[in-house]
C-alpha atoms as a PDB file:
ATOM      1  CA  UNK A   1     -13.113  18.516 -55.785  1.00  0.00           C
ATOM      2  CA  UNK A   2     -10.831  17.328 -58.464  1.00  0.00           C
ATOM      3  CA  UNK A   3     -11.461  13.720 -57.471  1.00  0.00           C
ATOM      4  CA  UNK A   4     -14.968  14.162 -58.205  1.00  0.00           C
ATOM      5  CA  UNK A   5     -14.428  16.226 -61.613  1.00  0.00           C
ATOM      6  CA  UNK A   6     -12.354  13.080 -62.097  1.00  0.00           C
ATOM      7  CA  UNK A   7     -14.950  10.119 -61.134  1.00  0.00           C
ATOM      8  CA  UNK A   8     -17.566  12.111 -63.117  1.00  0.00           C
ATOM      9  CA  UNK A   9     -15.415  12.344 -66.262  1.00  0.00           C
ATOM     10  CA  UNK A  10     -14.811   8.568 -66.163  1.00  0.00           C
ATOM     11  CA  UNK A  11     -18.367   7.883 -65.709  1.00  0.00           C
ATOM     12  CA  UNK A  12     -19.233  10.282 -68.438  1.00  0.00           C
ATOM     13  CA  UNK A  13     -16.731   8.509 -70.739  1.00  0.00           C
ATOM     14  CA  UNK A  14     -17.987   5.191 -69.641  1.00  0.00           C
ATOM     15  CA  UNK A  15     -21.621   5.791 -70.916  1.00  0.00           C
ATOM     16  CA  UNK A  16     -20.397   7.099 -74.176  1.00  0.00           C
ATOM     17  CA  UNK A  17     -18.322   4.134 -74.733  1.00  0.00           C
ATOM     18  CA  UNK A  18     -20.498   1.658 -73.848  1.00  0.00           C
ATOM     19  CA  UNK A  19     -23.314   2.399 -76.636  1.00  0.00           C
ATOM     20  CA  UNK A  20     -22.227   1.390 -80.416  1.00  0.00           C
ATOM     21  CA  UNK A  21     -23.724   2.397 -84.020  1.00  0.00           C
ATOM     22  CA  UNK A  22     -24.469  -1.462 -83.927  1.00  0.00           C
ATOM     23  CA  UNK A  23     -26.962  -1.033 -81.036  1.00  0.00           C
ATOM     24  CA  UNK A  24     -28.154   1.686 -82.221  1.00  0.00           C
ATOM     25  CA  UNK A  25     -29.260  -0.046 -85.222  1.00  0.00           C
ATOM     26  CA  UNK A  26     -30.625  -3.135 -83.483  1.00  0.00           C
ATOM     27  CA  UNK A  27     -32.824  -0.832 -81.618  1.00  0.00           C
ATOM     28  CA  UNK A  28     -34.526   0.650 -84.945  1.00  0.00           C
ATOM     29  CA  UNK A  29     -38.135  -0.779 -85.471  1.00  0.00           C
ATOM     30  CA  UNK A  30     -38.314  -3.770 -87.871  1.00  0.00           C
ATOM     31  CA  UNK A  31     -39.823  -2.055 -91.224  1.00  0.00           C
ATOM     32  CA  UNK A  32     -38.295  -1.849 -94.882  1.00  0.00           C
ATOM     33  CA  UNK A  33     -35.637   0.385 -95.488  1.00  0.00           C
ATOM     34  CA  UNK A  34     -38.146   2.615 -97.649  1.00  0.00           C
ATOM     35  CA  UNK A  35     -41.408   2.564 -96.450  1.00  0.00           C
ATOM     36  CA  UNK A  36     -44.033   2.546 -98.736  1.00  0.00           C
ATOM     37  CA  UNK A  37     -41.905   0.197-100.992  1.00  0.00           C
ATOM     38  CA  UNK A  38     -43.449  -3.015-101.871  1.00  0.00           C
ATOM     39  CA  UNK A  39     -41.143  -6.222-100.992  1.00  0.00           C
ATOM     40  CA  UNK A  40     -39.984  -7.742-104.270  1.00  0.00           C
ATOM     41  CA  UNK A  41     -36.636  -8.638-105.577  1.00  0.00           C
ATOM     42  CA  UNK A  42     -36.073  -6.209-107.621  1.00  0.00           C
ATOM     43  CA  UNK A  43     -37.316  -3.149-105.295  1.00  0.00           C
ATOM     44  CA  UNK A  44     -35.611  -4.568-101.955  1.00  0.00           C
ATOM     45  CA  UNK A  45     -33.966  -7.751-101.578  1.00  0.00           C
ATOM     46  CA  UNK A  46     -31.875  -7.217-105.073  1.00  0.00           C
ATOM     47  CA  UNK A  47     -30.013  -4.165-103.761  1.00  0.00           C
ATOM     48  CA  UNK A  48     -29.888  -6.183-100.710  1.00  0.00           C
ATOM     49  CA  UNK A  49     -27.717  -8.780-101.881  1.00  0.00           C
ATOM     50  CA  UNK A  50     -25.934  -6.730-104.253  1.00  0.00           C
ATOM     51  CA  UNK A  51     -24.309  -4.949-101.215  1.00  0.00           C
ATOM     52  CA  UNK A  52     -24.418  -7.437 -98.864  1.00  0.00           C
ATOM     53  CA  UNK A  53     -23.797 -10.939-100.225  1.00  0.00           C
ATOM     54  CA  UNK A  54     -22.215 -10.373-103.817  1.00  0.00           C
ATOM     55  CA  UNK A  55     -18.629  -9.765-102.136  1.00  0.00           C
ATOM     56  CA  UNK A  56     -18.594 -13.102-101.792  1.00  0.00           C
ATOM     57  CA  UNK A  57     -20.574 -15.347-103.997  1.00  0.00           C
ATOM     58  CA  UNK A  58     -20.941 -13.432-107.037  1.00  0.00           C
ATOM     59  CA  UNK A  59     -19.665 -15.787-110.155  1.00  0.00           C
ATOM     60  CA  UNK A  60     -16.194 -16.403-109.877  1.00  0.00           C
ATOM     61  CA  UNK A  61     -15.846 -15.130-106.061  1.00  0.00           C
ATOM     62  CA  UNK A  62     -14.898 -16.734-102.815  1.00  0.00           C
ATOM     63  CA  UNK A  63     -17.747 -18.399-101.756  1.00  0.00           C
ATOM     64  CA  UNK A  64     -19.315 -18.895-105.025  1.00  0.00           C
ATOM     65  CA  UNK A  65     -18.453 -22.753-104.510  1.00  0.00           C
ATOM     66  CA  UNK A  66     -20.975 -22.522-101.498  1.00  0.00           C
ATOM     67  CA  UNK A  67     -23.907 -20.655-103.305  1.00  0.00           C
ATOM     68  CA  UNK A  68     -23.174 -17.804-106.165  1.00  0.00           C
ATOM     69  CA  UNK A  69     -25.475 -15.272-106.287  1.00  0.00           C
ATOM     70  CA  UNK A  70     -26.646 -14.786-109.771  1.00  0.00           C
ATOM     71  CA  UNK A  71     -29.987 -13.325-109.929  1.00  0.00           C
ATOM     72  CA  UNK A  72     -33.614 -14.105-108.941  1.00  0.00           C
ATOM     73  CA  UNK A  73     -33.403 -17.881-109.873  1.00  0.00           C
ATOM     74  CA  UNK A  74     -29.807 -18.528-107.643  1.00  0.00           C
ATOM     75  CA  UNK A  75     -31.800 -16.693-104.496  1.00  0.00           C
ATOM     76  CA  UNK A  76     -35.851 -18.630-105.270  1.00  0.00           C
ATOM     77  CA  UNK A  77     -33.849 -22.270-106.047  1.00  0.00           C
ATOM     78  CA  UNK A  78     -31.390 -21.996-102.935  1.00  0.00           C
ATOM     79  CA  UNK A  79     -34.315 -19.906-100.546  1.00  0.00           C
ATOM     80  CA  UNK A  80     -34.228 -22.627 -97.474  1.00  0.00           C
ATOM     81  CA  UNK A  81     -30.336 -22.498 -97.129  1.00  0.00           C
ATOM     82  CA  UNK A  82     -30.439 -18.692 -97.521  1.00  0.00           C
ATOM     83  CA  UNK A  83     -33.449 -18.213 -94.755  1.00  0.00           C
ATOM     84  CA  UNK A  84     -31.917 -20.913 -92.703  1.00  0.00           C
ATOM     85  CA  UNK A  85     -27.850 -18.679 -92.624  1.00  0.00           C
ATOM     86  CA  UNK A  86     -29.232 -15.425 -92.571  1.00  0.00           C
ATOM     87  CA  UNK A  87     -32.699 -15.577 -90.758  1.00  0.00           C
ATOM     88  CA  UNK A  88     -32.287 -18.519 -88.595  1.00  0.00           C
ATOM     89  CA  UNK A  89     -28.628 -19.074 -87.925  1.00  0.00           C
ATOM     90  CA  UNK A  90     -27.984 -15.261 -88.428  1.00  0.00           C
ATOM     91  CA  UNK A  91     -24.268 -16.649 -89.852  1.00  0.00           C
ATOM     92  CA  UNK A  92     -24.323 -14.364 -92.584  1.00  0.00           C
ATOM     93  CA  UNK A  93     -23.653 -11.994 -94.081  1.00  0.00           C
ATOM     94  CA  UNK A  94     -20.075 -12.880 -93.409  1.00  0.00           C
ATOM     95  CA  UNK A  95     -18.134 -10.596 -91.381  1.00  0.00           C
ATOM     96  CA  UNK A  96     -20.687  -8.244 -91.536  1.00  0.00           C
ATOM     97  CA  UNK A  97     -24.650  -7.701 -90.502  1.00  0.00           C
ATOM     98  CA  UNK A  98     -28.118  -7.119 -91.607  1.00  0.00           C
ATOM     99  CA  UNK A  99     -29.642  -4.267 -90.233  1.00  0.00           C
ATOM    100  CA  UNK A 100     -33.455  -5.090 -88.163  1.00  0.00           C
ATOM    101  CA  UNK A 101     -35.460  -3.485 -90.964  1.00  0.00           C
ATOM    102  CA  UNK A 102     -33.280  -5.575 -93.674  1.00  0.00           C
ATOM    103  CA  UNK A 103     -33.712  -8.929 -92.107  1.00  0.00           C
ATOM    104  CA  UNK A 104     -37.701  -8.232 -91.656  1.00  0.00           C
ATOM    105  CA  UNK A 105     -37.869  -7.221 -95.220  1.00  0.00           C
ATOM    106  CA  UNK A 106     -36.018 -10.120 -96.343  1.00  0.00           C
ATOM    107  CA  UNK A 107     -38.280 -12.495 -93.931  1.00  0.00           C
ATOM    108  CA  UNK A 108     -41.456 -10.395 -95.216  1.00  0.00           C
ATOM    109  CA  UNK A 109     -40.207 -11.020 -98.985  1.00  0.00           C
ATOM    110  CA  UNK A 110     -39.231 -14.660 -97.913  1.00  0.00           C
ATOM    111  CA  UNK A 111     -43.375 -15.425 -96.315  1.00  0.00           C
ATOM    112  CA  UNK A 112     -45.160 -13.335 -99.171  1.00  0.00           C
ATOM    113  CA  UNK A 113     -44.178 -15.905-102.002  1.00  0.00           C
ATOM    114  CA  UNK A 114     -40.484 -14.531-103.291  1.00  0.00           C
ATOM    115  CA  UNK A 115     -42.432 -11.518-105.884  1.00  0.00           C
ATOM    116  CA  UNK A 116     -39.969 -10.706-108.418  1.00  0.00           C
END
């Protein structure tokens, strides 16, 4: 009896374990983080890199030697190298991740023309 209390514990424990909040959030369905919200650089993919990228290449930063975030013009002039590390090669952000409904707004903002 206590053997079994035992293996059923384990397996119990084992299932919990093996799910993440990161798969969790892969799992969510690919839409903007606010729906309704049109996809424009100041609505969605501003906030975006504010919290996600500016750690590192804001002015004066890190990684601003790579590509320094500065705006609407720093994202539009340097959009290929952006799409291709976060969309493509999924490299950044750095140490960290986009969530699915980020990196589809960011693609969707990326295919509709860059709106500011």
């Amino acid at each position: 009896m206590r053997r079994n209390q035992l293996i059923t514990l384990t397996l119990c424990y084992s299932l919990i374990a093996a799910c993440s909040k990161k798969q969790a959030d892969e799992i969510k369905p690919a839409v903007p983080e606010t729906p309704g919200t049109a996809v424009t650089f100041t609505a969605v993919v501003n906030p975006l890199f504010q919290t996600k990228c500016n750690n590192c290449h804001a002015p004066g930063r890190q990684a601003a030697t790579i590509w320094s975030f500065n705006g609407y013009a720093t994202v539009t002039a340097n959009a290929a190298r952006i799409k291709q590390a976060v969309l493509v090669e999924k490299s950044m952000p750095l140490g960290g991740s986009l969530s699915a409904a980020e990196l589809q707004s960011l693609q969707d903002w990326f295919d509709k023309g860059m709106a500011e």
